[in-house]
Structures are given as structure tokens and as C-alpha cells.
Protein backbone atom coordinates (compact mmCIF):
# COMPACT_ATOMS: atom_id res chain seq x y z
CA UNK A 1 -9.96 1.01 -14.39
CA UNK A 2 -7.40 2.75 -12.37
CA UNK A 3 -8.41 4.58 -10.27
CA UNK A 4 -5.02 5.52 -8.19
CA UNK A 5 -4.79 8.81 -9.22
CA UNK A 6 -8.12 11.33 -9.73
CA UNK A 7 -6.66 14.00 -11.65
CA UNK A 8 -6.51 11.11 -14.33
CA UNK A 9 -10.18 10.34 -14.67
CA UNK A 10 -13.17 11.48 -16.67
CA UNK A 11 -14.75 14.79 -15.61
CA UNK A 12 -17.29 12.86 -14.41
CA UNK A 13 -15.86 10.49 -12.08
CA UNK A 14 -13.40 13.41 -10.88
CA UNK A 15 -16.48 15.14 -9.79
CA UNK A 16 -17.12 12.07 -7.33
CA UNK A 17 -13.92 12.60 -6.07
CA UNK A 18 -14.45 16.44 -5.15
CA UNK A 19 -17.42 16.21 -3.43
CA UNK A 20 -16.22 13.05 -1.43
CA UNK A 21 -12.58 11.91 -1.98
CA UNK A 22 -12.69 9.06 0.49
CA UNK A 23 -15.28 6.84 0.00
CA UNK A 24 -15.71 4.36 2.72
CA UNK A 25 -16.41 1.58 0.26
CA UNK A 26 -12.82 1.60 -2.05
CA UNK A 27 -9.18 0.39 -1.47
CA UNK A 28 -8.75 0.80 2.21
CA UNK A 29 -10.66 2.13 5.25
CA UNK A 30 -9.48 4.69 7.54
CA UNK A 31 -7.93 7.10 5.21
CA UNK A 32 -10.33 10.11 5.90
CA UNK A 33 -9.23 9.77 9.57
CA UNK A 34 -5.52 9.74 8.66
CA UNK A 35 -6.06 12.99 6.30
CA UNK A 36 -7.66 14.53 9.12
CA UNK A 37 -4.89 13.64 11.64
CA UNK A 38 -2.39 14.91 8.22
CA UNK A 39 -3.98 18.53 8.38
CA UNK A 40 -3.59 19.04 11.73
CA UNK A 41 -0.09 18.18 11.36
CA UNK A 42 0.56 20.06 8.60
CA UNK A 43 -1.08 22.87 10.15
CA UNK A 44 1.41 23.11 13.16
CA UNK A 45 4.44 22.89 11.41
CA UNK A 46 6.42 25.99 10.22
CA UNK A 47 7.61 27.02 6.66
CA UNK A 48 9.18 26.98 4.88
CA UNK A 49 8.99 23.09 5.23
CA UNK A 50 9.81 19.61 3.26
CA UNK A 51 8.48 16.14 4.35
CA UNK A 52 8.68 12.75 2.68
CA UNK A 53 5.48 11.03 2.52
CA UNK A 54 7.02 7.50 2.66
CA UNK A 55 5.62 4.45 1.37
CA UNK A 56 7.06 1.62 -1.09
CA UNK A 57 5.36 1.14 -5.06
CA UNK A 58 1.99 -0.04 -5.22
CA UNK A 59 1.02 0.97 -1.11
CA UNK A 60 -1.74 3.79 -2.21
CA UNK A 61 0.54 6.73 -1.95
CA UNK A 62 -1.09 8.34 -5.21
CA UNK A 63 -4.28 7.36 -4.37
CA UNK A 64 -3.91 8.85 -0.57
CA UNK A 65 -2.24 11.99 -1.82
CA UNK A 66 -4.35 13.04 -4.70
CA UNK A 67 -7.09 12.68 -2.62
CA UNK A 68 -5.88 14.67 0.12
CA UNK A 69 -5.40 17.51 -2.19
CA UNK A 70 -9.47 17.81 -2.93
CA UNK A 71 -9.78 17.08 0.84
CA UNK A 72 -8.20 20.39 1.55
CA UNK A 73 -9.87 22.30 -0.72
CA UNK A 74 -12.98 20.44 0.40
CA UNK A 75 -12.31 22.03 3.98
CA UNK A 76 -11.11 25.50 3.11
CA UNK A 77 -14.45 26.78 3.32
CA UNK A 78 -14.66 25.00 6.85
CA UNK A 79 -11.69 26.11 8.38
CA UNK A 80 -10.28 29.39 8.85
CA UNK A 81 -6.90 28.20 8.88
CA UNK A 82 -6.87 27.88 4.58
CA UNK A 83 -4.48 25.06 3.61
CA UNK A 84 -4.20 25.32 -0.40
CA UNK A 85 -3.09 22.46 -2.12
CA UNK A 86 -1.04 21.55 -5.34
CA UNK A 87 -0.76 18.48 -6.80
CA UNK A 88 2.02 18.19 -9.56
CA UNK A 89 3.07 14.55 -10.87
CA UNK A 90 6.66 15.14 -11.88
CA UNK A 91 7.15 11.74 -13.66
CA UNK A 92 4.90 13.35 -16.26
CA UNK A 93 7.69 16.35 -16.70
CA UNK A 94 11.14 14.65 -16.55
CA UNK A 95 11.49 15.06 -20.09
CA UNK A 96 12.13 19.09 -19.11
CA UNK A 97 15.85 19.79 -18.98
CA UNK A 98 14.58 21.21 -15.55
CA UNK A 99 12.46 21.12 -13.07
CA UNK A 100 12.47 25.12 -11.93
CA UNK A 101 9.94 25.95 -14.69
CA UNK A 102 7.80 22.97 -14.61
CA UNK A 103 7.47 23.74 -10.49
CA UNK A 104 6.77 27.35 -11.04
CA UNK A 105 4.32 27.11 -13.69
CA UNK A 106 2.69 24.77 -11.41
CA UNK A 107 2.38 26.50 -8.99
CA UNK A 108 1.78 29.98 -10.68
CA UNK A 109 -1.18 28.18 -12.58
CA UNK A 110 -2.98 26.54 -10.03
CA UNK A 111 -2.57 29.46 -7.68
CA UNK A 112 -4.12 31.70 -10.53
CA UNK A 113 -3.27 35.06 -8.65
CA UNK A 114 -4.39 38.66 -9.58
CA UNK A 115 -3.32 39.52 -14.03
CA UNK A 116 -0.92 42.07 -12.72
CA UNK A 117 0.80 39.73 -9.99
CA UNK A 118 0.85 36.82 -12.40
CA UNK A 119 2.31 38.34 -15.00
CA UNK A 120 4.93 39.45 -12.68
CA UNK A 121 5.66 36.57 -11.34
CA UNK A 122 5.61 35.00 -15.12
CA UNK A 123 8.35 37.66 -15.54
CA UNK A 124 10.47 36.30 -12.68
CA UNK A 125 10.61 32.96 -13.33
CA UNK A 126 11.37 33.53 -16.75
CA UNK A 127 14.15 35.44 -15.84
CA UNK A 128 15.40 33.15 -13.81
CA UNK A 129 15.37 30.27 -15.72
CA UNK A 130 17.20 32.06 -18.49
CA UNK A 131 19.54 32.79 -15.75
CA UNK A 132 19.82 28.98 -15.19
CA UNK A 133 20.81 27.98 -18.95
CA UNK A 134 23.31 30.90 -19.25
CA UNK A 135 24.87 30.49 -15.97
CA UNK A 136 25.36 26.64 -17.18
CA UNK A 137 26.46 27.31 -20.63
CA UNK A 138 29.10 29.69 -19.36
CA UNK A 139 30.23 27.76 -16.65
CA UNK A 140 30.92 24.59 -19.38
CA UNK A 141 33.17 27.27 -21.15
CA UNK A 142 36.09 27.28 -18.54
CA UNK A 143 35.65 30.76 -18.45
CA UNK A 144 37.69 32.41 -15.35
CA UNK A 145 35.03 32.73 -12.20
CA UNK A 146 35.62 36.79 -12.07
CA UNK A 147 33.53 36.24 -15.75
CA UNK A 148 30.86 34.66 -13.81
CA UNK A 149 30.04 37.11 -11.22
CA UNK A 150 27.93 39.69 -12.63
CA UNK A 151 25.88 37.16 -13.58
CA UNK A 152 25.68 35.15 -10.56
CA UNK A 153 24.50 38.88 -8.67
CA UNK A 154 22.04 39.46 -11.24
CA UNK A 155 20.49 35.46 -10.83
CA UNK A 156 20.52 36.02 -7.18
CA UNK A 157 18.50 39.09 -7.21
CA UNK A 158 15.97 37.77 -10.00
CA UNK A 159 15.76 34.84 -7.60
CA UNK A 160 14.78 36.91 -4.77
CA UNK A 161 12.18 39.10 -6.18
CA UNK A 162 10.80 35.24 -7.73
CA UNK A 163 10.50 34.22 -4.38
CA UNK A 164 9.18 37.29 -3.16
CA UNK A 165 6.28 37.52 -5.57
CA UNK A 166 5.54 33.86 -4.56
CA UNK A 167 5.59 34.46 -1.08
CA UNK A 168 3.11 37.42 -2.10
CA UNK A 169 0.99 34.86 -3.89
CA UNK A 170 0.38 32.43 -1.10
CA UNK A 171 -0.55 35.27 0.68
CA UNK A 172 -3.46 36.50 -0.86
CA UNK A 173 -4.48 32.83 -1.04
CA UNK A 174 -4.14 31.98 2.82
CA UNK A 175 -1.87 31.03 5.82
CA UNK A 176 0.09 28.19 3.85
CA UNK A 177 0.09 26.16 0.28
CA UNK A 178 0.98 22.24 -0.33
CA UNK A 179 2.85 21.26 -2.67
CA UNK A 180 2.98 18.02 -3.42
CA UNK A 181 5.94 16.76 -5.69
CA UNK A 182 4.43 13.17 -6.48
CA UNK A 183 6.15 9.89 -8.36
CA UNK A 184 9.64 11.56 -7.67
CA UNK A 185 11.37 7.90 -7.30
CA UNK A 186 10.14 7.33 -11.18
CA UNK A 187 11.59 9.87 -12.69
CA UNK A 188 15.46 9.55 -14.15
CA UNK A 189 18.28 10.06 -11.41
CA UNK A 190 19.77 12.92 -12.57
CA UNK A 191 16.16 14.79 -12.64
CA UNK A 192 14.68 13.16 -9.49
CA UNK A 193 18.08 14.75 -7.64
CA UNK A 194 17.92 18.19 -9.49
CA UNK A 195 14.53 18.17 -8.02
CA UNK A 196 15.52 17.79 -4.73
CA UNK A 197 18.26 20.42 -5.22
CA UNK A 198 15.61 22.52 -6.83
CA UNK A 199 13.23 23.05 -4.45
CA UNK A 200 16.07 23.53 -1.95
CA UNK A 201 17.45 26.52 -3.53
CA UNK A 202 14.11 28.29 -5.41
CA UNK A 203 11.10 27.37 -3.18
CA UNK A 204 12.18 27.61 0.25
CA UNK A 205 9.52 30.65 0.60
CA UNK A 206 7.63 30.68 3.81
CA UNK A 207 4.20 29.49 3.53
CA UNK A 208 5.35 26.71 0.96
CA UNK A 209 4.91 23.28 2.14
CA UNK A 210 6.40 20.74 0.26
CA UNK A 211 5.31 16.92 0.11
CA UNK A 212 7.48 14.73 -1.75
CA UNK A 213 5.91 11.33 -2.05
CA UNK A 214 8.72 8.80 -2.80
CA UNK A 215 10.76 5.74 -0.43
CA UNK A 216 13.57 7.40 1.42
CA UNK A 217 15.91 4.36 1.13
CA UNK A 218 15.07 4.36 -2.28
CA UNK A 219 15.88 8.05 -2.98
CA UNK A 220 19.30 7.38 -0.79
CA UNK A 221 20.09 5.07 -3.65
CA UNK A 222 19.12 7.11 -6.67
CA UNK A 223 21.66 9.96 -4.92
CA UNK A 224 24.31 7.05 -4.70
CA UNK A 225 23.74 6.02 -8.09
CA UNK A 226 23.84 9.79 -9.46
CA UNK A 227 27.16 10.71 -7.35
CA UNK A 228 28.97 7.09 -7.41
CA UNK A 229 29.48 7.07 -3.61
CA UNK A 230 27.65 5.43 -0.88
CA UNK A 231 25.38 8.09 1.16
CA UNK A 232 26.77 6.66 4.31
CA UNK A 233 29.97 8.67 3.35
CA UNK A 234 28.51 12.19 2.83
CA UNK A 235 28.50 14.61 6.09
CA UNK A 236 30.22 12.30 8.26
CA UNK A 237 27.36 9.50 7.95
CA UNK A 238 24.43 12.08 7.28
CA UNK A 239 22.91 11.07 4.15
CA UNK A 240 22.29 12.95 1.28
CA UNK A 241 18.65 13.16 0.97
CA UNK A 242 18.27 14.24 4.80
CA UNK A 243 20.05 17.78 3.41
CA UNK A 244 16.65 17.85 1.84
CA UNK A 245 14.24 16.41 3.84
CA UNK A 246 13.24 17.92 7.23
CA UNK A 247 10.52 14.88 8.17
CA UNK A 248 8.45 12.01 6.77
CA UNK A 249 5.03 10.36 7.46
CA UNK A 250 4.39 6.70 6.85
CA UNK A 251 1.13 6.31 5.12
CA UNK A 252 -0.30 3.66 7.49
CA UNK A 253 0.79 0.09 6.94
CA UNK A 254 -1.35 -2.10 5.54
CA UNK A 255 -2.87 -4.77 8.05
CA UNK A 256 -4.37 -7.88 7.89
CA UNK A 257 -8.31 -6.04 7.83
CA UNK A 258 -6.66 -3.88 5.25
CA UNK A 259 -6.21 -6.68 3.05
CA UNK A 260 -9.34 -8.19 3.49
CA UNK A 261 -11.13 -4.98 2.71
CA UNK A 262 -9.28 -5.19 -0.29
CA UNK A 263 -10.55 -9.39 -0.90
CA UNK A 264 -14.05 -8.31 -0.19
CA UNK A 265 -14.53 -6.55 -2.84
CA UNK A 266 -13.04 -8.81 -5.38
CA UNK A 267 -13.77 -12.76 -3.60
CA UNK A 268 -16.90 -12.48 -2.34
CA UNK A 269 -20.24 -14.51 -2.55
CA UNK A 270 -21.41 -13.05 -5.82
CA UNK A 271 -18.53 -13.80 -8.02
CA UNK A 272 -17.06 -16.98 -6.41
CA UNK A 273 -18.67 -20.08 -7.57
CA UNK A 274 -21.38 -21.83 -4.98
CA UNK A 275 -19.45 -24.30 -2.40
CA UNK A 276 -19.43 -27.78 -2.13
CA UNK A 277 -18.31 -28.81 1.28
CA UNK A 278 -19.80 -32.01 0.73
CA UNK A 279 -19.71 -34.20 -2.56
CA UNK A 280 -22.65 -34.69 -4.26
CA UNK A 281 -24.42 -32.13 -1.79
CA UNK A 282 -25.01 -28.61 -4.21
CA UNK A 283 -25.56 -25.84 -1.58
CA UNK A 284 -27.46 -22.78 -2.22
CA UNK A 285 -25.31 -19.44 -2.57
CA UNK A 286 -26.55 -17.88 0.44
CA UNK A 287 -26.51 -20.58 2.85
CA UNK A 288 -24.81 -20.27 6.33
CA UNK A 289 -22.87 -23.16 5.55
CA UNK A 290 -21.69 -21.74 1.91
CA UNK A 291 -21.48 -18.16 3.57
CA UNK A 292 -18.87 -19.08 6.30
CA UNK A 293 -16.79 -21.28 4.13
CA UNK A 294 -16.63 -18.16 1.97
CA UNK A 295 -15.26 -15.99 5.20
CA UNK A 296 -12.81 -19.04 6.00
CA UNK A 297 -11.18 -18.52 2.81
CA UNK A 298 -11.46 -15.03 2.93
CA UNK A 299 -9.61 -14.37 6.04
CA UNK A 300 -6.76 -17.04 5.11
CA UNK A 301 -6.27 -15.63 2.10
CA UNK A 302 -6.11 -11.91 3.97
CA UNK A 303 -3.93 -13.81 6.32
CA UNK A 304 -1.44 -15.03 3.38
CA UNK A 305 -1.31 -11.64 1.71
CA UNK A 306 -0.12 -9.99 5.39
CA UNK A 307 2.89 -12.50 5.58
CA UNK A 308 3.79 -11.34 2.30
CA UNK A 309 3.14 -7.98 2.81
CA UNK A 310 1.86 -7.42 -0.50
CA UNK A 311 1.10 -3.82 -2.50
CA UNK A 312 -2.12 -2.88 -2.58
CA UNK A 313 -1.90 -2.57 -5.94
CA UNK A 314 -0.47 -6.33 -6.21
CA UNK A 315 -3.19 -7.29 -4.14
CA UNK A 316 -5.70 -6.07 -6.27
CA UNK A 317 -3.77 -7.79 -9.20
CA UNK A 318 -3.51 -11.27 -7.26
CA UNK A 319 -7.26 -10.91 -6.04
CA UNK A 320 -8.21 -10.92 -9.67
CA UNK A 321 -5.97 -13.43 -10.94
CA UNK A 322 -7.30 -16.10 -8.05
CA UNK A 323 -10.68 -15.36 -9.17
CA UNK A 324 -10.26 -16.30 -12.55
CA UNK A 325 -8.01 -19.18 -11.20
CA UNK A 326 -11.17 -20.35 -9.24
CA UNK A 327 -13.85 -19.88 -11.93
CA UNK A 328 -11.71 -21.85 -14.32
CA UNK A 329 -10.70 -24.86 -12.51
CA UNK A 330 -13.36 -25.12 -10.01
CA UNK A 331 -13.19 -29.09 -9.32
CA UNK A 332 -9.99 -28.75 -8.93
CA UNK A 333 -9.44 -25.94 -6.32
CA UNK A 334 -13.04 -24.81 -5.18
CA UNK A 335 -14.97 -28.04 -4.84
CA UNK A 336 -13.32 -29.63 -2.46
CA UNK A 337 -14.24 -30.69 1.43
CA UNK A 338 -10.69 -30.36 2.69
CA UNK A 339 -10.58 -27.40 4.95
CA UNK A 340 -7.68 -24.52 3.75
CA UNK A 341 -7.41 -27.09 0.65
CA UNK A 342 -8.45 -24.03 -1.93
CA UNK A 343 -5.65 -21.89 -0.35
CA UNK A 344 -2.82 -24.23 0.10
CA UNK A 345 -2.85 -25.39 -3.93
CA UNK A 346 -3.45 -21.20 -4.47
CA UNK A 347 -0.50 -20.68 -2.36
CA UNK A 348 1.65 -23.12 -3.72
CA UNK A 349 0.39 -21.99 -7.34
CA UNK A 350 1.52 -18.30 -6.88
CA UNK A 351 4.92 -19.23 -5.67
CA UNK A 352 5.62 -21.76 -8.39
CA UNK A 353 4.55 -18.09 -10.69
CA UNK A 354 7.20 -16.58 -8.15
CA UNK A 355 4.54 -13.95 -7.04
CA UNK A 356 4.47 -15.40 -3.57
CA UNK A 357 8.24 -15.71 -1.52
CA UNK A 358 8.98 -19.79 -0.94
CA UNK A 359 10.06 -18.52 2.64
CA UNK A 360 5.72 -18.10 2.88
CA UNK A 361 4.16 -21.25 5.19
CA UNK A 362 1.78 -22.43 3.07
CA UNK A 363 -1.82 -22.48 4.81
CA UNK A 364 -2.09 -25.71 6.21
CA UNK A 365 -4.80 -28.05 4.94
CA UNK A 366 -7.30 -30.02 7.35
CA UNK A 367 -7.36 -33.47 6.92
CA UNK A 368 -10.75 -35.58 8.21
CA UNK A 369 -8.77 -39.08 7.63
CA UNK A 370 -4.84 -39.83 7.82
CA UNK A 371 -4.76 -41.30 4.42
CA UNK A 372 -5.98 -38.17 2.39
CA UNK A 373 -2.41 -36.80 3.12
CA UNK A 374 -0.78 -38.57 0.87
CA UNK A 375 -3.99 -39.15 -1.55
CA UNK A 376 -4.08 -35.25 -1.72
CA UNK A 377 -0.20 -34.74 -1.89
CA UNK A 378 0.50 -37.03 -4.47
CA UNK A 379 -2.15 -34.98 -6.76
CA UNK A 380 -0.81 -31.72 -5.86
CA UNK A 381 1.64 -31.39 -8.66
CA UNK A 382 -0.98 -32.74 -11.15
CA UNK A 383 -3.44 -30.05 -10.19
CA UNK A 384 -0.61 -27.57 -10.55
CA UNK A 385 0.24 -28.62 -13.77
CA UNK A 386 -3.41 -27.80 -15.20
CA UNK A 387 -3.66 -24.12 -13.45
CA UNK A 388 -0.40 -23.62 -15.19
């Protein structure tokens, strides 16, 4: 099941989430710490405000950030500095010619003011996205810019009593809202840009916070694509997403004991077969000498994972996939006394599957006699051939 995002799970499992949205025992420890940490940040910084929360595909930045939503709310009752939060997956709305409604109903919605001040508000942003598709069919008309003015007065003063109303809003609520604009380097160019543009111009409204969680680099390269011109050439070498983006935080990198919290719960002594250090010796699950064998391989494969720097989400993929490696050819790769033997033919498996980079040292096996070099080299390829 995945489990990345909460807002996407049963009503029942969701409820798990609200009442404790990091569990100590899933993905990665140490994320309730760097929430915490998050807050306070937050917290100190003024608004109106945009920050990137930075991290490439598959490193947890749904998981983090969806939790971090129902860990605000979760403290609002214990803090009386009230940080309100807004989660709104924008992948899910590219389809929208554009993203002002979709934002503002988001936010309108989940803020749920007073009937009188929502339907006001309703009023405003209705107003001004009519303002958006007239203004644009006009200006496709090559009609003569003194046309365009009364128009472009009237869309500036529905804007501001929009934003006004918002700002009214957030408010009633508390000192400051998140809003965070998730899986923006998913959706289509042109959108993921008009995004950027959008909340620029329409929701720079003090007391908004916005957190856009996306790759920078990436995003630099979706504004390339979208205006055919390398960033580096905008603003005299300031690129084009910085006009947008006042800070990021880098969800913490992933370490080596991040990885192996990750193996634990997918290689461990209940679903690996029992050891056999020595042949014709079966050893009993539990035993010390099965146990630490079982570590061994644990932290080499942890170790091997690092060096790659692999998603989380590709390590939970690879974790599985050398499970049902091991169950399935266990004389091959498991049952042997050749210490770092299991992870060498693993590692040499995944990059023949091009999952692991060739420029990865494979984990070098133990030999107890000089001849078993060759003996075990020679039979490499053959035991590759069967796990493929």
C-alpha cells in the first residue's frame, strides 16, 4: 500500500495519521524532530512568504509534507502562536485552464470562514477569474491597449478586495496559514510556471505562507523549457524561479541509518530464509550466529544503497525485489559461507537490471582459501543467468 501521501487513505488509516502523523516505526526516523525544528522556522519568518521545500522524486517529500500539515493542526491547540495548514496536490488539478480558482477554492474551502465572509470571498474570486478569461480573450484580439484599460482597472480592484477578504480570512483563523502547493514538478510546464506566476501576483497576502514542494534545478528547467532560453540568461544570471522563490529547506538527506531503517523493516530475520554459514550445518532462526550474519548483510546492503544514493521510494522497491530474489534462489545467493558473497552477486544482479550505476564498487567478497576466487568467479555469470 502506499502510504506516501495520507489524504489518500481510508478514513480509517487517516485517522492514525491525525492523532500521530509520525510514527517512529515507518519510512525514516527523525522526522517529528525536523517538523518541530520546521515550525519554529516557519514561525519567525514574515509574510507574505514563498519557500521551496527541496528534495528529488521518491526522497519522502509527500510523505514529510502531508504529515506536517496534521502536525500543525495537531499543535494548534498547544500553541498560541496558530499555524493553519493547507495541503493542495496540484498535479491532481492541471487539467484546469488555471490555477487561480483551483488555489482559491482551496483555500476558501479548507479555511471554511463565517457564510457571509465566504460567500464574499466566493464573489471575489469569481470575479476575478472572469476577469482572467476576458482580459485573455481580448488581449488575443489585437485590440489597441487604450481598449484594454478599463478592464485592466476594474481586474485590479476585484483583485484587491480578493486579497483583502483573504487576508480577513486568515485572520479570524490565526497569526499565519500554510499553504502547501505539492507535486508542482509533475504537472505540465506551461501550468507548473502559471503557478508560480500565480501565486506571485494573487496570493501575496500577508499571513499566507506558501510551500512549494518541487527540485529547484528541476523547476529552472521546466522555465527553460517553457520560455526556450537558458535561465542563466534572465536578470543578468538570476534565474527565473528565484523571482519566485524567497528560500528553500532540504528535507534531510538520507544517510546510511536512514537506509537501514528502511532494510529493517523489509530484510529482517522473519522473512529472510534461516542461514547456512556452514554446509550441511542448518542453524536455528534465532541463533547469534544466524542473527549477526543477518546484521552483516543488513548493514552492507544499507552501505550499497548510500553509494547510490537511492529514493526512498526505490529503496523500498529494491528491498522488496531482493527479498523475493533471496526466497527464490536461496542456494544460490543465501546459502553460502563466503562472507559479502549474498551482496556482491545482488549487486552485480541489479546493475546488470541497470537499477544500480556500474561506477558502484561492488561489496567485496571474503575468501577463506585462494582458490575459491576463481571457483566462485567463474560461476558468477551462471548464477546470474538463473536470477535473470
Amino acid at each position: 500500500m502506499d502510504i506516501s501521501n495520507i489524504y489518500n487513505l481510508s478514513e480509517e488509516l487517516f485517522e492514525k495519521y491525525q492523532e500521530n502523523p509520525f510514527p517512529d516505526d515507518e519510512i525514516r526516523p527523525g522526522l517529528q524532530e525536523f517538523a518541530k525544528k520546521f515550525k519554529e522556522e516557519i514561525a519567525a519568518l514574515p509574510t507574505p512568504y514563498v519557500m521551496a521545500l527541496e528534495g528529488g522524486y521518491g526522497t519522502g517529500k509527500t510523505y514529510f509534507i502531508t504529515r506536517f500539515c496534521e502536525y500543525l493542526k495537531n499543535i494548534n491547540s498547544e500553541d498560541d502562536e496558530s499555524i493553519f495548514s493547507i495541503y493542495l496536490n496540484l498535479w491532481e488539478h492541471d487539467y484546469v485552464a488555471d490555477p487561480f480558482p483551483v488555489i482559491a477554492s482551496q483555500i476558501i474551502s479548507t479555511l471554511n470562514p463565517g457564510k457571509d465572509l465566504q460567500d464574499s470571498v466566493k464573489e471575489k474570486a469569481v470575479k476575478v477569474t472572469k476577469n482572467l478569461i476576458k482580459l485573455g480573450a481580448k488581449m488575443f484580439g489585437n485590440l489597441d491597449i487604450s481598449e484594454l484599460l478599463p478592464d485592466l482597472e476594474q481586474d485590479k480592484k476585484d483583485l484587491s478586495e480578493f486579497k483583502q477578504e483573504i487576508q480577513r480570512i486568515i485572520a479570524e483563523k490565526g497569526k499565519k496559514v500554510v499553504l502547501v502547493v505539492d507535486e508542482l514538478d509533475r504537472c505540465k510546464p506551461d501550468y507548473a510556471v502559471k503557478t508560480l506566476e500565480t501565486i506571485k501576483h494573487f496570493f501575496d497576502i500577508d499571513g499566507l505562507f506558501v510551500i512549494l514542494t518541487t527540485k529547484l534545478d528541476f523547476m529552472d528547467n521546466i522555465c527553460e523549457a517553457y520560455y526556450g532560453h537558458p535561465n542563466c540568461e534572465i536578470n543578468m544570471g538570476e534565474g527565473y524561479i528565484q523571482k519566485f522563490v524567497q528560500s528553500k529547506k532540504i528535507l534531510n538527506p538520507t544517510s546510511t541509518e536512514d537506509y537501514l531503517f528502511i532494510i529493517n523493516g523489509i530484510l529482517n530475520k522473519d522473512t529472510l530464509p534461516v542461514r547456512m554459514p556452514n554446509f550441511g550445518q542448518v542453524l536455528e532462526r534465532d541463533c547469534r550466529e544466524n542473527l549477526s550474519a543477518i546484521d552483516a548483510f543488513k548493514n552492507n546492503m544499507a552501505e550499497l544503497f548510500n553509494s547510490a544514493q537511492f529514493s526512498i521510494r526505490k529503496t523500498i522497491d529494491v528491498c522488496k525485489e531482493v527479498l523475493n530474489l533471496i526466497k527464490s534462489h536461496k542456494e544460490e545467493i543465501w546459502e553460502r559461507k563466503l562472507y559479502k558473497y549474498p551482496e556482491f552477486i545482488i549487486s552485480r544482479y541489479l546493475k546488470v537490471k541497470h537499477i544500480l550505476p556500474d561506477k558502484i564498487s561492488d561489496p567485496e567478497v571474503r575468501y577463506e582459501y585462494p582458490d575459491q576466487s576463481e571457483y566462485i568467479n567463474r560461476g558468477v555469470d551462471n548464477v546470474l543467468k538463473k536470477l535473470l
